[in-house]
N, C-alpha and C. Protein backbone atom coordinates (compact mmCIF):
# COMPACT_ATOMS: atom_id res chain seq x y z
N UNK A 1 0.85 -1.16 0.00
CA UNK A 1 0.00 0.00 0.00
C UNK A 1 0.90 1.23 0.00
N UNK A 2 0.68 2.04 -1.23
CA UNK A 2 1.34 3.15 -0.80
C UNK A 2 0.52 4.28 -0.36
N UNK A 3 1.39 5.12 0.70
CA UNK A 3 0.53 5.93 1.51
C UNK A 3 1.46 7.31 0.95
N UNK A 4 0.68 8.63 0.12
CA UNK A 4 0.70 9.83 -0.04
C UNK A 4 0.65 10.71 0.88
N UNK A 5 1.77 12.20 1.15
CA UNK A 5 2.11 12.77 1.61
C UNK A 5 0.55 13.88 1.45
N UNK A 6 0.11 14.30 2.77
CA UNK A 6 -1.23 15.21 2.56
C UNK A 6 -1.12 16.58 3.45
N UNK A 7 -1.82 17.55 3.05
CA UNK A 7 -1.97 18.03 4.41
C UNK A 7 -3.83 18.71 4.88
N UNK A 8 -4.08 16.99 5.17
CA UNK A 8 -5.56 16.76 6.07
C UNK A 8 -5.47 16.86 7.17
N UNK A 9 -6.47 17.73 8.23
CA UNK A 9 -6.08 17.52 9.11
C UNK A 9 -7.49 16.80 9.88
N UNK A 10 -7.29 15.73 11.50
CA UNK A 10 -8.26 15.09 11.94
C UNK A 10 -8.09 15.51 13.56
N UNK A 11 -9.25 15.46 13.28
CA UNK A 11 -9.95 16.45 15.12
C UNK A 11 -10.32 14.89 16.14
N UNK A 12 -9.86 14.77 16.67
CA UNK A 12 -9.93 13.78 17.53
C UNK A 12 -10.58 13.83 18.85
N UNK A 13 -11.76 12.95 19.09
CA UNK A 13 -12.56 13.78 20.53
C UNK A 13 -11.85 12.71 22.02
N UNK A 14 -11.52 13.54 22.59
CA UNK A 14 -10.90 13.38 23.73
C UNK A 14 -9.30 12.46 23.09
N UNK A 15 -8.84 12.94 22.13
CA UNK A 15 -7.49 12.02 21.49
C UNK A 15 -6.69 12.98 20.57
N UNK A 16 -5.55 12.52 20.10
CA UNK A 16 -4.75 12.97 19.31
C UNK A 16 -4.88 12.14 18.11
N UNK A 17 -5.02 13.01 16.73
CA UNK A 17 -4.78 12.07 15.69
C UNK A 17 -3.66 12.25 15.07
N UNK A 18 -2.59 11.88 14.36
CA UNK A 18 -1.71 12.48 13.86
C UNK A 18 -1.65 11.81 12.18
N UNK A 19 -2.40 12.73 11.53
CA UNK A 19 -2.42 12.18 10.18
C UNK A 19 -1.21 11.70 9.41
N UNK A 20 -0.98 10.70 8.57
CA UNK A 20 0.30 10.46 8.41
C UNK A 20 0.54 10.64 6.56
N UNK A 21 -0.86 10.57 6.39
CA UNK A 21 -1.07 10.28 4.36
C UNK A 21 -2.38 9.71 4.25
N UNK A 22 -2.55 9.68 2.38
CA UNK A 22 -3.07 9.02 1.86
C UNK A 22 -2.73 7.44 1.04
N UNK A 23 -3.77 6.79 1.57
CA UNK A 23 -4.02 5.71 0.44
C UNK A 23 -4.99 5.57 -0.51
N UNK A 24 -5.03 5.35 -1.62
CA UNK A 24 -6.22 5.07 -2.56
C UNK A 24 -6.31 3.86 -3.14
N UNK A 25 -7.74 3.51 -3.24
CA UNK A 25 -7.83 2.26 -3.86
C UNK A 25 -7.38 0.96 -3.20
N UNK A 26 -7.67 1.25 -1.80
CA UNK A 26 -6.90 -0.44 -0.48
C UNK A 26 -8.04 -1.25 -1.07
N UNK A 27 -7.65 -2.76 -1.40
CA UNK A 27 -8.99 -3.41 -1.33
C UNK A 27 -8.59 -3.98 -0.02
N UNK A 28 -10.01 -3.94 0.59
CA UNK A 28 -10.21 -4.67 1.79
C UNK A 28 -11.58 -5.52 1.80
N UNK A 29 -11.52 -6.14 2.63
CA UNK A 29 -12.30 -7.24 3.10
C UNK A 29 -12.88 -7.27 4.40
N UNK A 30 -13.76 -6.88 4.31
CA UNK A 30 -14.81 -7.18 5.77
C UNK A 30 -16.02 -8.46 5.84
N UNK A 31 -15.81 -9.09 6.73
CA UNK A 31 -16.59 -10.50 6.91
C UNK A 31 -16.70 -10.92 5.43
N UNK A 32 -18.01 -11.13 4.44
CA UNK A 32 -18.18 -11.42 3.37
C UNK A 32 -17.80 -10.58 2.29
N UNK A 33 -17.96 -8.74 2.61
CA UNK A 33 -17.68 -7.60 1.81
C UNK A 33 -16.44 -7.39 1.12
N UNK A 34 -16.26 -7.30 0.00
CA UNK A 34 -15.02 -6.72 -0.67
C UNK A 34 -14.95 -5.91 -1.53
N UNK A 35 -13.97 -4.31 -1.27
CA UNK A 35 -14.21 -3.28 -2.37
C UNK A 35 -12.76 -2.87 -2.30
N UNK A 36 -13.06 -1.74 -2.89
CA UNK A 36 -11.81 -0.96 -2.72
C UNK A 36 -12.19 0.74 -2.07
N UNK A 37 -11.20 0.96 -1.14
CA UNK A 37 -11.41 2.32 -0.52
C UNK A 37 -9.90 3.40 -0.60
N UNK A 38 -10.56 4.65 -0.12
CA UNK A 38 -9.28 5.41 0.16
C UNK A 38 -9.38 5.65 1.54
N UNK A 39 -7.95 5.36 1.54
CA UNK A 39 -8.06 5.65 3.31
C UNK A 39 -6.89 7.46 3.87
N UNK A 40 -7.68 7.92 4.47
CA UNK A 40 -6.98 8.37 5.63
C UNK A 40 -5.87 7.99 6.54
N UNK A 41 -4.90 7.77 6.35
CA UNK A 41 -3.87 7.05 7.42
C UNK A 41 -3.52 7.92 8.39
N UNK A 42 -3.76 7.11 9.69
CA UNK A 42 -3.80 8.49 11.34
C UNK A 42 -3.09 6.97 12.13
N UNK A 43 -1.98 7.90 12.89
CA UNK A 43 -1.76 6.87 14.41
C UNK A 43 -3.06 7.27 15.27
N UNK A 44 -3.40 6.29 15.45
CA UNK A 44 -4.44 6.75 16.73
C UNK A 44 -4.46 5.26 17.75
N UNK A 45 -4.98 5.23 18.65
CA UNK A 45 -4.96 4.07 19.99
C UNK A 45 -6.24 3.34 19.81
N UNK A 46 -7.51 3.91 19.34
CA UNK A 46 -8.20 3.57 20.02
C UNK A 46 -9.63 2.74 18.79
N UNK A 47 -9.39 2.51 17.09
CA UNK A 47 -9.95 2.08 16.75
C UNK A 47 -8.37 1.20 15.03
N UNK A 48 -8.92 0.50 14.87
CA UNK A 48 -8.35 -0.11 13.67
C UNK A 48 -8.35 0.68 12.38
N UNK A 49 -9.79 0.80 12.26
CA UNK A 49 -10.52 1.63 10.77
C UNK A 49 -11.60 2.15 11.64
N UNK A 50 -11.86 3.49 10.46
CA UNK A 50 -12.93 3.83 11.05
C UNK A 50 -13.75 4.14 9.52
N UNK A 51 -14.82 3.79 9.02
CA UNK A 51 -15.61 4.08 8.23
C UNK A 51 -16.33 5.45 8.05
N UNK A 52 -15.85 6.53 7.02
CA UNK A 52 -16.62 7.70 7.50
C UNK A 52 -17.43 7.93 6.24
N UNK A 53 -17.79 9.47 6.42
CA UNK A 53 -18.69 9.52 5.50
C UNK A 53 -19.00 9.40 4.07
N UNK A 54 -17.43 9.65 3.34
CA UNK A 54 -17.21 8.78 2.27
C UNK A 54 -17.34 7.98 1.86
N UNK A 55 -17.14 6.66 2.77
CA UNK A 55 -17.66 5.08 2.31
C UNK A 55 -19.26 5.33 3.14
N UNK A 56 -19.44 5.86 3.92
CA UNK A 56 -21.24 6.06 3.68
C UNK A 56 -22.28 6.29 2.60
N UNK A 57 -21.78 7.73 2.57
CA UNK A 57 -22.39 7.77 1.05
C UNK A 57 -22.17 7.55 -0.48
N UNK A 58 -20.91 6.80 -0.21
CA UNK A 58 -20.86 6.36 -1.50
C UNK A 58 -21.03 4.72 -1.78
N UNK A 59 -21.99 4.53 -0.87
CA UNK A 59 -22.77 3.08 -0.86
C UNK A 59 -23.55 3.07 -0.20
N UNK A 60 -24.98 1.97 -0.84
CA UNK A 60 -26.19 2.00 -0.08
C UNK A 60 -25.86 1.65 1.00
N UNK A 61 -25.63 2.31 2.56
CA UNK A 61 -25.93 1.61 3.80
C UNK A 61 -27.14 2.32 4.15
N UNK A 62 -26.94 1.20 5.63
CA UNK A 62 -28.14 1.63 6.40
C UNK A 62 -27.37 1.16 7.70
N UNK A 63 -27.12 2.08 8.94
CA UNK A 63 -26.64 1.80 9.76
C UNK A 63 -27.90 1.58 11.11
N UNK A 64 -27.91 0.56 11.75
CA UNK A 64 -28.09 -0.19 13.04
C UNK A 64 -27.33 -0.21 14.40
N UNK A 65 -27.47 1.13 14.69
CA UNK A 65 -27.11 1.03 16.32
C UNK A 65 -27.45 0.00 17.18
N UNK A 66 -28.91 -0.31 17.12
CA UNK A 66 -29.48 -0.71 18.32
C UNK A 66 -29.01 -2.27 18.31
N UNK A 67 -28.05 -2.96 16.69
CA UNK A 67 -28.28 -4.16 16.79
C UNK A 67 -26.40 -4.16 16.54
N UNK A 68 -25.14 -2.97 16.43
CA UNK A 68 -24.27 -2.70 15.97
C UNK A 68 -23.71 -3.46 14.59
N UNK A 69 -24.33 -3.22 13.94
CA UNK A 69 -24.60 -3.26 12.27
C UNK A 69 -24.82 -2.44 11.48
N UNK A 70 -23.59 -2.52 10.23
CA UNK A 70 -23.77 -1.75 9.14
C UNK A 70 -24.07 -2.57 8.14
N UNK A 71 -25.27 -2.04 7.63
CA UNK A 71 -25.68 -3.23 6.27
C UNK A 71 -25.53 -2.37 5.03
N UNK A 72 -24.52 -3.14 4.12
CA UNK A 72 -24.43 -2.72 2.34
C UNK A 72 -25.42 -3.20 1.70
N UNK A 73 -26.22 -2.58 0.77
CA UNK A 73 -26.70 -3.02 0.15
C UNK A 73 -26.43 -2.89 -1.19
N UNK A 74 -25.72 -4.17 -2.04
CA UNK A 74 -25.50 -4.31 -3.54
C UNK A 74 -26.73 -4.66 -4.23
N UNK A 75 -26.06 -4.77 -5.80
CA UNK A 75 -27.13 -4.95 -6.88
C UNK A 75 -28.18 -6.59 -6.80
N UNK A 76 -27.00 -7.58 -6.19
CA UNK A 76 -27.69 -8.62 -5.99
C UNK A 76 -27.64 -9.29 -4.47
N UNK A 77 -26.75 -8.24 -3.78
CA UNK A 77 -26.99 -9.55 -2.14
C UNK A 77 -27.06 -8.72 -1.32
N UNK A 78 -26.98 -8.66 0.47
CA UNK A 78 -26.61 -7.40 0.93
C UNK A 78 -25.98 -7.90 1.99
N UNK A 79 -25.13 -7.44 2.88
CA UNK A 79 -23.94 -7.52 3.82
C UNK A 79 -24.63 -7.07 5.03
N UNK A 80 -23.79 -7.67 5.95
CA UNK A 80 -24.31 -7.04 7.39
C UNK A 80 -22.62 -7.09 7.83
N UNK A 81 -22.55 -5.87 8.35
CA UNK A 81 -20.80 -5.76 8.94
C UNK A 81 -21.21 -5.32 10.37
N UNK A 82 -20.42 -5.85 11.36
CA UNK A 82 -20.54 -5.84 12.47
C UNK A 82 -19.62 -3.78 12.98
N UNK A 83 -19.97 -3.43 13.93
CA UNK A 83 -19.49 -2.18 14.47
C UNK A 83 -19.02 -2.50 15.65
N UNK A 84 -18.55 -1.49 15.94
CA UNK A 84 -17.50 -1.77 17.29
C UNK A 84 -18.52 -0.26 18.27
N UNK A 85 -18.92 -0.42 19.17
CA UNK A 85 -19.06 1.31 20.27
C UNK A 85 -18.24 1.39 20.83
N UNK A 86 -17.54 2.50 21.33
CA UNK A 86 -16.82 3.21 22.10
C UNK A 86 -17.81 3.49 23.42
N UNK A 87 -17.80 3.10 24.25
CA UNK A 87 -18.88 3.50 25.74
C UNK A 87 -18.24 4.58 25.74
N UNK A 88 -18.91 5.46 26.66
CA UNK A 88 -18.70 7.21 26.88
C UNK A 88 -18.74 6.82 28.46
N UNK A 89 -18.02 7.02 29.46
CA UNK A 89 -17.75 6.88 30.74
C UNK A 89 -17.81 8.84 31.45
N UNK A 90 -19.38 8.34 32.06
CA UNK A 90 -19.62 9.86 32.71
C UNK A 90 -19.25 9.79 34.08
N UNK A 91 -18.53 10.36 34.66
CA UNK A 91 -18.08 11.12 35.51
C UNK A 91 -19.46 11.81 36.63
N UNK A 92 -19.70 11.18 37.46
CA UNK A 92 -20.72 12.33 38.13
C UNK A 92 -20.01 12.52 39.68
């Protein structure tokens, strides 16, 4: 994968991101799903990938909180990809 020199920058809530480049065109693989994406490359601690609004709208989903599922929907099948939450730890 080659990763391109950028200057994006990413707002990180309660974190540091430190953007590092671009990639275009990664194919990846999630459970059954396979495409190709561009990625954002960031050191960060606290997730692997993160799916944003790019690969949102530039495919039918439909996201499922209540069941943590993102479902694709293609021309002939449709995907269910599992999500990860971050709990929010309140302080009282």
């Amino acid at each position: 994968m080659d990763i391109f020199p950028s200057n994006v920058e990413a707002k990180g809530v309660n974190s540091r991101a430190k953007v590092v480049g671009l990639a275009h065109e990664v194919p990846v693989k999630i459970k059954d799903w396979q495409g190709r994406l561009d990625f954002t490359v960031m050191e960060m601690n606290d997730f692997d990938m993160i799916l944003g609004q790019d690969f949102l709208n530039g495919n039918k989903t439909i996201i499922a909180p209540f069941c943590n599922e993102v479902m694709l929907i293609g021309k002939s099948q449709t995907w269910t990809l599992p999500t990860h939450k971050q709990r929010k730890e309140v302080k009282v």
